[in-house]
Protein backbone atom coordinates (compact mmCIF):
# COMPACT_ATOMS: atom_id res chain seq x y z
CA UNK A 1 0.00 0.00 0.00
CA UNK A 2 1.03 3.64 -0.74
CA UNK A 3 0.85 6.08 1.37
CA UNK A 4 -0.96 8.72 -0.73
CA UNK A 5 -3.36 11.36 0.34
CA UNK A 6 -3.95 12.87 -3.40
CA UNK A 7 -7.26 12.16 -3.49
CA UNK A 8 -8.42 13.45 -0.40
CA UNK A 9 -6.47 17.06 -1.07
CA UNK A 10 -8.02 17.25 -4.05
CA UNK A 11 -11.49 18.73 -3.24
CA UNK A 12 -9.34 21.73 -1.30
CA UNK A 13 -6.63 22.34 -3.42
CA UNK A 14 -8.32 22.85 -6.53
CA UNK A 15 -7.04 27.03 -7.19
CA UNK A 16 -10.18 27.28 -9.88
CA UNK A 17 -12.59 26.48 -6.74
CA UNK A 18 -11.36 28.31 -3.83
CA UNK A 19 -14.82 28.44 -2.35
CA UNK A 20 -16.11 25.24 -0.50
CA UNK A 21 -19.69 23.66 -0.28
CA UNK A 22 -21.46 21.87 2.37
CA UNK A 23 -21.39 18.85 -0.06
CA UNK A 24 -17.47 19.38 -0.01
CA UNK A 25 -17.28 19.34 3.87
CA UNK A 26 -19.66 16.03 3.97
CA UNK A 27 -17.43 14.19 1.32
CA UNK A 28 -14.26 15.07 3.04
CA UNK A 29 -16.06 14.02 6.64
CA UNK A 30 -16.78 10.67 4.85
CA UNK A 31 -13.46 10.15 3.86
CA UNK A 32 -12.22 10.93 7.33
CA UNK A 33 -15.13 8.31 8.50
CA UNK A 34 -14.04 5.71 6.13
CA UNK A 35 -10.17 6.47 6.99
CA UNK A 36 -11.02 5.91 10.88
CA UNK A 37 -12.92 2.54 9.82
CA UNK A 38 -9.76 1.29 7.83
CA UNK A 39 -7.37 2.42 10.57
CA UNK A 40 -9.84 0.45 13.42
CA UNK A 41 -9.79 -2.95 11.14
CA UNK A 42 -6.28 -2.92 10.60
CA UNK A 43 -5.84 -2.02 14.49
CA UNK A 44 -8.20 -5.47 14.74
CA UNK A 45 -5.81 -7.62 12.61
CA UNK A 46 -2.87 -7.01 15.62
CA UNK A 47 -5.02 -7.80 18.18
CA UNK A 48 -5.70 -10.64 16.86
CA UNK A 49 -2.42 -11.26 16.49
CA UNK A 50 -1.74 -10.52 19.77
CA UNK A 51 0.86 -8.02 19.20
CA UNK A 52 0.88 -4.37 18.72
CA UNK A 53 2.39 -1.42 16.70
CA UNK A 54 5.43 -2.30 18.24
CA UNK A 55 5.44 -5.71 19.64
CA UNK A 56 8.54 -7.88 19.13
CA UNK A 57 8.32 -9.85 16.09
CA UNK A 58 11.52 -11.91 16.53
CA UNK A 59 11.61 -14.98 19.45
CA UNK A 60 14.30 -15.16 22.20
CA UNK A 61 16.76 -17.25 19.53
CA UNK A 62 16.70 -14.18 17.06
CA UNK A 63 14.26 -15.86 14.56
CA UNK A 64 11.02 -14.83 13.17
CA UNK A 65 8.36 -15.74 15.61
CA UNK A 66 6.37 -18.83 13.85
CA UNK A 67 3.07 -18.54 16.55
CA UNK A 68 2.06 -15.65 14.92
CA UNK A 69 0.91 -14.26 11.20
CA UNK A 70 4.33 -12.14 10.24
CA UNK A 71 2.75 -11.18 6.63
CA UNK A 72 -0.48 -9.78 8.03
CA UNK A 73 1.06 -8.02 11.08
CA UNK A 74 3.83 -6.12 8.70
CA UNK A 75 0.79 -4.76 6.15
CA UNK A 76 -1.10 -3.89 9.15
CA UNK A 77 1.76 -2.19 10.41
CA UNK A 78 2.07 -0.18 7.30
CA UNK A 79 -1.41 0.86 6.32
CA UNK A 80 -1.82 1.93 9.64
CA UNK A 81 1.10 4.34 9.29
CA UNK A 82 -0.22 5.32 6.15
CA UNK A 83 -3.61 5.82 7.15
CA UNK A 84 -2.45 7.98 10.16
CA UNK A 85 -1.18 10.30 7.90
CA UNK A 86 -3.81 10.59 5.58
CA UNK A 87 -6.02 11.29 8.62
CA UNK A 88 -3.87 14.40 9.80
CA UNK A 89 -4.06 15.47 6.43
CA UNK A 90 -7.74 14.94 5.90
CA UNK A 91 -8.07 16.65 9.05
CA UNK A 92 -6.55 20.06 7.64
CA UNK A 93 -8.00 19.66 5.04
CA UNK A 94 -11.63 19.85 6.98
CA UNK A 95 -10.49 22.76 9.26
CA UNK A 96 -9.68 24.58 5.98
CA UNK A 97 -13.08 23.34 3.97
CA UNK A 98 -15.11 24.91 7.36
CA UNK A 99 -13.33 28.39 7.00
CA UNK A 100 -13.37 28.95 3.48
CA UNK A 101 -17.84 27.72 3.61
CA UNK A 102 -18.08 30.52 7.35
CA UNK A 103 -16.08 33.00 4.82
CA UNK A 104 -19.04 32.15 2.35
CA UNK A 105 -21.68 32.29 4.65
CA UNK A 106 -20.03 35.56 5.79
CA UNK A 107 -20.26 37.42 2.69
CA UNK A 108 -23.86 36.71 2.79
CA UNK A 109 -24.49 37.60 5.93
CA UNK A 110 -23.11 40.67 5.31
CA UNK A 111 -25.78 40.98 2.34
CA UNK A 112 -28.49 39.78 4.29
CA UNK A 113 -27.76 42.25 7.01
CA UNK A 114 -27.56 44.98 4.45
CA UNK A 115 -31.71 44.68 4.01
CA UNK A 116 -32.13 43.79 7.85
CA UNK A 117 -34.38 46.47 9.51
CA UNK A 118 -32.82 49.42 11.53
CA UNK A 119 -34.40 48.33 14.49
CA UNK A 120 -33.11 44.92 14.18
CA UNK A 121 -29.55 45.38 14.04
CA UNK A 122 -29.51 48.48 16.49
CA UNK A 123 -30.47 45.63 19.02
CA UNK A 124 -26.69 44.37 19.42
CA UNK A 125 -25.53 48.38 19.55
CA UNK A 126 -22.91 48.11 22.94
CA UNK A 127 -22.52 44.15 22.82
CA UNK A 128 -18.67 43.15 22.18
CA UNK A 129 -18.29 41.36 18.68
CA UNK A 130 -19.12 37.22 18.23
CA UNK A 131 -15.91 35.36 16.96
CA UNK A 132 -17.82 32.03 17.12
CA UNK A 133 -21.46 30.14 16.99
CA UNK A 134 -22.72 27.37 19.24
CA UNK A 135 -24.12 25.51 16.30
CA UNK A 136 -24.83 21.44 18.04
CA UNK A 137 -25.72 20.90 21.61
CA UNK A 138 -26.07 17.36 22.93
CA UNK A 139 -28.59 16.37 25.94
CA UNK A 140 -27.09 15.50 28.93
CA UNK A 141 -23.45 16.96 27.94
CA UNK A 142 -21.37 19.41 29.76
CA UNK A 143 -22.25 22.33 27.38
CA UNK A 144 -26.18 21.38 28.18
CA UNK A 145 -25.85 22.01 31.45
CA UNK A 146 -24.09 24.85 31.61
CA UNK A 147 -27.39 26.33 29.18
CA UNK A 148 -25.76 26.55 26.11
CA UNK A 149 -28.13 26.47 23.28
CA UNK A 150 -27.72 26.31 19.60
CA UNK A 151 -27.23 29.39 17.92
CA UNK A 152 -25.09 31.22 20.61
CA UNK A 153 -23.22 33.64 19.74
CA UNK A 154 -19.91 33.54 21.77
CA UNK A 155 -18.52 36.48 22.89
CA UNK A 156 -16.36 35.31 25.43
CA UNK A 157 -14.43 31.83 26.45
CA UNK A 158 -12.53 31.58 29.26
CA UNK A 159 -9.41 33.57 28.41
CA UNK A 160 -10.36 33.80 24.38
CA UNK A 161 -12.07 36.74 23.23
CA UNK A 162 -12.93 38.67 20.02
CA UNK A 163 -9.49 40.75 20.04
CA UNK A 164 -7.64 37.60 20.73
CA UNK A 165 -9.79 34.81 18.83
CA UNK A 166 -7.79 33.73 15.56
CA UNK A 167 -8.89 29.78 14.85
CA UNK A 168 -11.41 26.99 16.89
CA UNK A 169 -7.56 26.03 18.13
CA UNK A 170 -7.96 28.77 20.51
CA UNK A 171 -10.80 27.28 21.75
CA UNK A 172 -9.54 23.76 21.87
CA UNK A 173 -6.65 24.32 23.61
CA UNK A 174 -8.35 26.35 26.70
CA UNK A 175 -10.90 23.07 26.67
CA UNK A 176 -7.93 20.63 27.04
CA UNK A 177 -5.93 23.16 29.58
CA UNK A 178 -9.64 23.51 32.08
CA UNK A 179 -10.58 19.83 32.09
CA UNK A 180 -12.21 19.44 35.52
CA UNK A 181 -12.44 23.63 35.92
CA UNK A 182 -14.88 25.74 35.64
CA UNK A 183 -14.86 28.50 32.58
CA UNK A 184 -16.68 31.92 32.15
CA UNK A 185 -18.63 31.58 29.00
CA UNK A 186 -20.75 34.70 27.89
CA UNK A 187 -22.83 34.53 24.88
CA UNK A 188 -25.41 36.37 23.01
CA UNK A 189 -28.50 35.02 22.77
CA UNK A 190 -31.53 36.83 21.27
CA UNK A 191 -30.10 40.33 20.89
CA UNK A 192 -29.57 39.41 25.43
CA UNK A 193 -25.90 38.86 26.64
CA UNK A 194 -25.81 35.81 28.97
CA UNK A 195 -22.85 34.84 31.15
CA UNK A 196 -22.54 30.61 32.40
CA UNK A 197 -20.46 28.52 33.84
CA UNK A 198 -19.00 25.64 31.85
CA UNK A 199 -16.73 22.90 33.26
CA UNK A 200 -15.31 20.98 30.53
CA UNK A 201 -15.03 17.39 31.54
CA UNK A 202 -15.37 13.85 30.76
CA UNK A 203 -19.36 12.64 30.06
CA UNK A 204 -20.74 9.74 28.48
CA UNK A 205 -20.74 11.26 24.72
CA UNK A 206 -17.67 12.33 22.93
CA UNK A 207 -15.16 15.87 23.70
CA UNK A 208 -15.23 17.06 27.48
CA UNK A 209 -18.06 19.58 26.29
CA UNK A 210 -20.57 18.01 24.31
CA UNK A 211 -21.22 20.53 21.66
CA UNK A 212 -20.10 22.07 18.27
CA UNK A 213 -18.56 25.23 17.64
CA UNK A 214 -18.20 26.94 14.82
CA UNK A 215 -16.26 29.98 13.83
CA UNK A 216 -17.65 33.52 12.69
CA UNK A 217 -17.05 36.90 11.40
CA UNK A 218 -17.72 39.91 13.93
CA UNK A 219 -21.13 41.17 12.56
């Protein structure tokens, strides 16, 4: 197997289509999907094995070990390796799919917003900027019970605000730092600022928060 992530780059890297569609973002989330699946049944194949990525395939007299399958354990191995790096690129290549659509959907917000009553957008008139949207909540998850609701717009998280906010990393990385701790969240929600409490943590669903953000432009 070659290690070749051409075809998943493709979508992204194509300089006559700089824009991206939802259709793009759901083909490259299948390909991640069908990536993990490969990656899980080749993971599968080792432990069958009973050996690892790393587990000693030569017995105590320096020969090839003859209890176990050496052929399928090396192309394991391998497509594993290559599949891990298809998935980091895949991965990028998502992040990057997500902000070119939000620039999209930002241009039309701002022509939208153009023909929006006077009334309407005088409303937000003394509220700091929104860098990002609360766009999934699931029942039961940390971001539920802190009252997070879809279509949030974040203001404030923990130390990340709109004059500091430059990618969802930001976000991620104050997440993984305040597992356990409680975080200031302040959204706006109806034309109403609202401050909560969040306190990232492990739950029975995936993430230590239980919900999707996305980024967006300052209105």
């Amino acid at each position: 197997m070659q290690c070749n992530n051409q075809e998943i780059t493709m979508i992204m890297t194509d300089q006559n289509n700089p824009e991206a569609s939802v259709d793009d973002v759901k083909n490259l989330i299948k390909k991640k999907d069908d990536i993990e699946e490969q990656i899980q049944a080749y993971y599968d194949v080792l432990e069958d094995q009973g050996v690892g990525l790393t587990g000693d395939l030569i017995d105590a007299e320096g020969y090839p070990r003859s209890d176990v399958n050496l052929y399928q354990i090396r192309n394991a191995r391998h497509n594993i390796s290559c599949l891990q790096n298809d998935h980091k690129a895949i991965m990028v290549d998502i992040e990057d799919a997500l902000h070119r659509l939000h620039a999209r959907e930002k241009v039309k917000r701002r022509e939208d917003q153009a023909w929006m009553p006077e009334e309407t957008t005088e409303r937000r008139d003394g509220l700091p900027p929104a860098f990002a949207r609360v766009d999934a909540v699931t029942q039961g998850s940390p971001a539920s019970a802190a009252g997070l609701k879809v279509g949030d717009e974040v203001i404030e998280f923990g130390s990340v605000n709109s004059g500091n906010f430059q990618s969802l990393h930001n976000i991620a990385s104050v997440v993984q730092h305040s597992e356990g701790k409680s975080l200031r969240v302040t959204v706006v929600r109806e034309g109403q600022k609202a401050n909560m409490s969040l306190t990232p943590q492990r739950w029975s669903g995936q993430g230590l928060m239980g919900c999707k953000i996305v980024p967006m432009p300052p209105p």
